[in-house]
Protein backbone atom coordinates (compact mmCIF):
# COMPACT_ATOMS: atom_id res chain seq x y z
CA UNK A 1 0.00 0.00 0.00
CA UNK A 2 1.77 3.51 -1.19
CA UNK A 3 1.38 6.33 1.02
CA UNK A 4 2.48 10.08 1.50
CA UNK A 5 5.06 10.52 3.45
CA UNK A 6 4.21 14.54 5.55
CA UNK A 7 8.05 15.06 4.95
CA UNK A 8 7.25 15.13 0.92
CA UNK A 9 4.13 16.73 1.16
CA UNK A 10 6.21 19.46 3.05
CA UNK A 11 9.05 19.19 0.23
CA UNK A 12 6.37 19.40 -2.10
CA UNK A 13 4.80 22.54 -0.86
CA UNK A 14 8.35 24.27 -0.40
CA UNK A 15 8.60 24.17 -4.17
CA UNK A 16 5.83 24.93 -5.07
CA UNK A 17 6.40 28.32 -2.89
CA UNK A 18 10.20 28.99 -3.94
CA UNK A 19 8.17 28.47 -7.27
CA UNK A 20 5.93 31.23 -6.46
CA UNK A 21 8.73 33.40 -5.04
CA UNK A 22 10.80 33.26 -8.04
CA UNK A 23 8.42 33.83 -10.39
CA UNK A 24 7.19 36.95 -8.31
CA UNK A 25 10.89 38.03 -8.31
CA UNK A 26 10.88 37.55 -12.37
CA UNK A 27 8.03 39.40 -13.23
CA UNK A 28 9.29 42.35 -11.02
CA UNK A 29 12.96 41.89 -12.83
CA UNK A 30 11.17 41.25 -16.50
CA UNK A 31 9.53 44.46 -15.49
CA UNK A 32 12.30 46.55 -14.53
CA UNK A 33 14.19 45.72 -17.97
CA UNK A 34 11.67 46.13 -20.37
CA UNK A 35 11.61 50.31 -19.70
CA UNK A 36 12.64 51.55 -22.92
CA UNK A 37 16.22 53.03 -23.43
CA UNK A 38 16.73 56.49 -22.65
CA UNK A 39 13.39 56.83 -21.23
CA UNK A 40 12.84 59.67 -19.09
CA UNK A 41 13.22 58.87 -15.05
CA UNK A 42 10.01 57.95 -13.14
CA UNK A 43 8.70 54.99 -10.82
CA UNK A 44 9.21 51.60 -11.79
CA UNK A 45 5.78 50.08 -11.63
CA UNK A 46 4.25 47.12 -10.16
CA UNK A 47 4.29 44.65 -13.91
CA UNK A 48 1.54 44.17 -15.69
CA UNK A 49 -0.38 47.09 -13.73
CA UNK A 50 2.60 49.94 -13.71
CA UNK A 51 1.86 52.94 -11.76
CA UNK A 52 -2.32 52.80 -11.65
CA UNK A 53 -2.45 51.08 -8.29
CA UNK A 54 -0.18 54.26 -7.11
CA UNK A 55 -2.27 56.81 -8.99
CA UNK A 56 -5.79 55.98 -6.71
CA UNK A 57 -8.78 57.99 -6.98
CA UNK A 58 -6.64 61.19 -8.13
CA UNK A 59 -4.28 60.86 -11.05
CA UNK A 60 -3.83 64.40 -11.05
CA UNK A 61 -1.99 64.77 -7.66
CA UNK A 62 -0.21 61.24 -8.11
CA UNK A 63 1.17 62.92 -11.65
CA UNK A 64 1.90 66.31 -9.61
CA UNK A 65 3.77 64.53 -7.46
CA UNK A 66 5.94 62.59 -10.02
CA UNK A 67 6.78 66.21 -11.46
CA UNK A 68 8.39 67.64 -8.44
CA UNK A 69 9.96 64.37 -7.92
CA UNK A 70 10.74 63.70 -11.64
CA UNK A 71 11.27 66.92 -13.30
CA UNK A 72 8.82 67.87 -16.10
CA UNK A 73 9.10 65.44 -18.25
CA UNK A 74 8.29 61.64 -16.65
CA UNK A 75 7.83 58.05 -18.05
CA UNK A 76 5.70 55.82 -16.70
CA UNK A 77 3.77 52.85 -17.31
CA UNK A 78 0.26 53.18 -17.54
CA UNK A 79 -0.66 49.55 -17.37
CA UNK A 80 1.37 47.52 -19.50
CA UNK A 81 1.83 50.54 -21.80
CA UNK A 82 4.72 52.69 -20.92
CA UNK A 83 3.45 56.89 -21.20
CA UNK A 84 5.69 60.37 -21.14
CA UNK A 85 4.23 62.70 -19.43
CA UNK A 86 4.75 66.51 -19.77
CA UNK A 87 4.12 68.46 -17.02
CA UNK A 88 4.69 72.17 -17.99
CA UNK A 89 3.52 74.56 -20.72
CA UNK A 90 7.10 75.15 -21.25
CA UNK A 91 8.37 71.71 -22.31
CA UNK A 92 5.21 70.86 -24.04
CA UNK A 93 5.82 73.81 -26.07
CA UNK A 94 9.20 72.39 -27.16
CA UNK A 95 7.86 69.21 -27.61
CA UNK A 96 5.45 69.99 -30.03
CA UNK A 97 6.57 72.95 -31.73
CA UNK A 98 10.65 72.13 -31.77
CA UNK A 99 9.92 68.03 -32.06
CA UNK A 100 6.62 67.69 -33.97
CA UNK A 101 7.53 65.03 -36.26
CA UNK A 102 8.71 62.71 -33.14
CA UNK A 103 5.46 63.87 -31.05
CA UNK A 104 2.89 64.08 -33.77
CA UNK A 105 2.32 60.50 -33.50
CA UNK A 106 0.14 58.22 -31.10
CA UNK A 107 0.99 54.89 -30.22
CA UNK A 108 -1.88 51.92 -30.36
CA UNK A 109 -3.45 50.67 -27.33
CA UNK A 110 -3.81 47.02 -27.63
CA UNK A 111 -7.58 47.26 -28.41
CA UNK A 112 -7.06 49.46 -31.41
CA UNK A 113 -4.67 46.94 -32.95
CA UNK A 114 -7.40 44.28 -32.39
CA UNK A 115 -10.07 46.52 -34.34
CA UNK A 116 -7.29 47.35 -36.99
CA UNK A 117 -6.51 43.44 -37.48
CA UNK A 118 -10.35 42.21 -36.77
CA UNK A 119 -10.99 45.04 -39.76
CA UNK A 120 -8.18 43.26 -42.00
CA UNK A 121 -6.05 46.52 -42.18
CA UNK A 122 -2.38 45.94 -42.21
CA UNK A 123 -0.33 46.61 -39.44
CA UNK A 124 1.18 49.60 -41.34
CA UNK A 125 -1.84 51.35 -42.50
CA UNK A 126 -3.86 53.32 -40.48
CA UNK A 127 -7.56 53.83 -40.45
CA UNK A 128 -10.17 56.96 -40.17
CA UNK A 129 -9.32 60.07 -38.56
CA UNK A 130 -8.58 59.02 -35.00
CA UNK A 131 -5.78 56.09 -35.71
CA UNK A 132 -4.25 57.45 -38.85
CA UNK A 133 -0.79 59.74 -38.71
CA UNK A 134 0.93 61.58 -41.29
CA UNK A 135 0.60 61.88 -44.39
CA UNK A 136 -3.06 59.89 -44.43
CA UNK A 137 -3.85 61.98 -41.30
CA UNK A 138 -2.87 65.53 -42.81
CA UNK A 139 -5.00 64.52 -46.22
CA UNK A 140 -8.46 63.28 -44.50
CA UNK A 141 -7.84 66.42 -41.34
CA UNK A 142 -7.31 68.83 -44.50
CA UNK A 143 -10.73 67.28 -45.79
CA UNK A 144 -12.76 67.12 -43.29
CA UNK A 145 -12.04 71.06 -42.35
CA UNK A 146 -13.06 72.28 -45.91
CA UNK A 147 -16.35 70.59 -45.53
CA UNK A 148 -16.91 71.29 -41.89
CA UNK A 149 -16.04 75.33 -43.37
CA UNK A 150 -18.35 74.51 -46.06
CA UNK A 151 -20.95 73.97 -43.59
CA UNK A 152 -20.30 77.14 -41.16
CA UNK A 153 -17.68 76.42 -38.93
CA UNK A 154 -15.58 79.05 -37.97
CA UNK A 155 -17.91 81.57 -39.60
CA UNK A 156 -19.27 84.62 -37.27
CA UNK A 157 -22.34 84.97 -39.69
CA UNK A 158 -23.49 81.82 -38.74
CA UNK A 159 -23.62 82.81 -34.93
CA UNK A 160 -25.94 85.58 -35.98
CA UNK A 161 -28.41 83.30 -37.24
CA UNK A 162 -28.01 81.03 -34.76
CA UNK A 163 -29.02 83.61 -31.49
CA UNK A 164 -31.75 85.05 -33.70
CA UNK A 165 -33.28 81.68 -34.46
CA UNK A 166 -32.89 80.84 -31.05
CA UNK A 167 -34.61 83.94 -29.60
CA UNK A 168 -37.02 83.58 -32.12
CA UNK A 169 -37.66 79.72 -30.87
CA UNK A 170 -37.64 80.78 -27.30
CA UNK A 171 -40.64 83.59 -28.34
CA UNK A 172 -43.04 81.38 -29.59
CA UNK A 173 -41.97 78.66 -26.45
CA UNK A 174 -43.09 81.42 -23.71
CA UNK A 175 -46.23 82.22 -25.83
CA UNK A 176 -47.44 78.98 -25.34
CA UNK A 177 -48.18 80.00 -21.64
CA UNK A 178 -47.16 76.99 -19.77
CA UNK A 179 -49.73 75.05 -21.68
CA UNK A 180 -48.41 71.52 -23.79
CA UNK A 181 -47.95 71.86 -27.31
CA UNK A 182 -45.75 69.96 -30.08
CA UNK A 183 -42.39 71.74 -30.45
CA UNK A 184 -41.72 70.05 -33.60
CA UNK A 185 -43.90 72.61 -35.33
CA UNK A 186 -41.10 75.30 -34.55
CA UNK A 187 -37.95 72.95 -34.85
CA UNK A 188 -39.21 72.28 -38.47
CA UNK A 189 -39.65 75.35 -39.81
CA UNK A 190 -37.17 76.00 -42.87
């Protein structure tokens, strides 16, 4: 008859604990390497979470924090997805104005690439308005504004219109006396 001896159930459950510990201790190592080169200083991270469990109920003061610590300019990981974050009108400025072409970008957030790939699209083209960059992203902004100007935007006259027809809407509202009536009679009007 076979039986368990307690002294290698104990053995047992020591490796499978120094198992635990070591792959803790390799996550948190794995973690610590993968920061990109030349990354700006900031925390480290807990992996697979980064700095959110540090950030609580306000980001705002966590990231406030980080910039007195940190400078203005800090790197982070927002999850697995490692952020810069600019602090001051001064170096976003710079950023954007001086380094454009290296800012202008955005990087995909794991969902986006599975839309992109669940839509078929390559991984180096980039769809609609809000995922495309460059050169796609200059041609369909430049497009959109001529047809958005087309319809008003950006046009004082159209204000005009827009607080008369509203006064005038708000008139025949308060004539009605507190009494119910079908506002789509006004809204229609051409």
């Amino acid at each position: 008859m076979d039986y368990i001896s307690i002294a290698s159930v104990y053995k047992t459950g020591l490796n499978v604990f120094y198992g635990l510990i070591l792959t803790v201790i390799g996550a948190f190592v794995w973690h610590y390497f993968r920061r990109p080169r030349n990354a700006p200083p900031g925390p480290i991270g807990w992996p697979l979470l980064g700095s959110l469990p540090s950030m609580g109920s306000r980001p705002d003061e966590y990231l406030q924090t980080l910039a007195k610590k940190y400078g203005p300019v800090v790197g982070l990981y927002m999850g697995p997805d490692f952020t810069v974050v600019l602090s001051d009108v001064e170096t976003t400025k710079e950023a954007f104005l001086t380094h454009g072409d290296v800012f202008s970008g955005t990087a995909l957030t794991e969902l986006q690439k599975l839309i992109k790939k669940a839509l078929g699209y390559k991984d180096d083209e980039m769809i609609g308005v809000f995922l495309s960059e460059g050169k796609i992203w200059k041609e369909q902004r430049k497009f959109a504004l001529s047809k958005l100007r087309e319809l008003g935007m950006g046009k004082v006259s159209m204000e005009g219109k827009i607080k008369e027809e509203t006064a005038a809407l708000l008139t025949a509202f308060k004539a009605k006396d507190a009494e119910p009536f079908d506002p789509q009679v006004w809204l229609s009007k051409t």
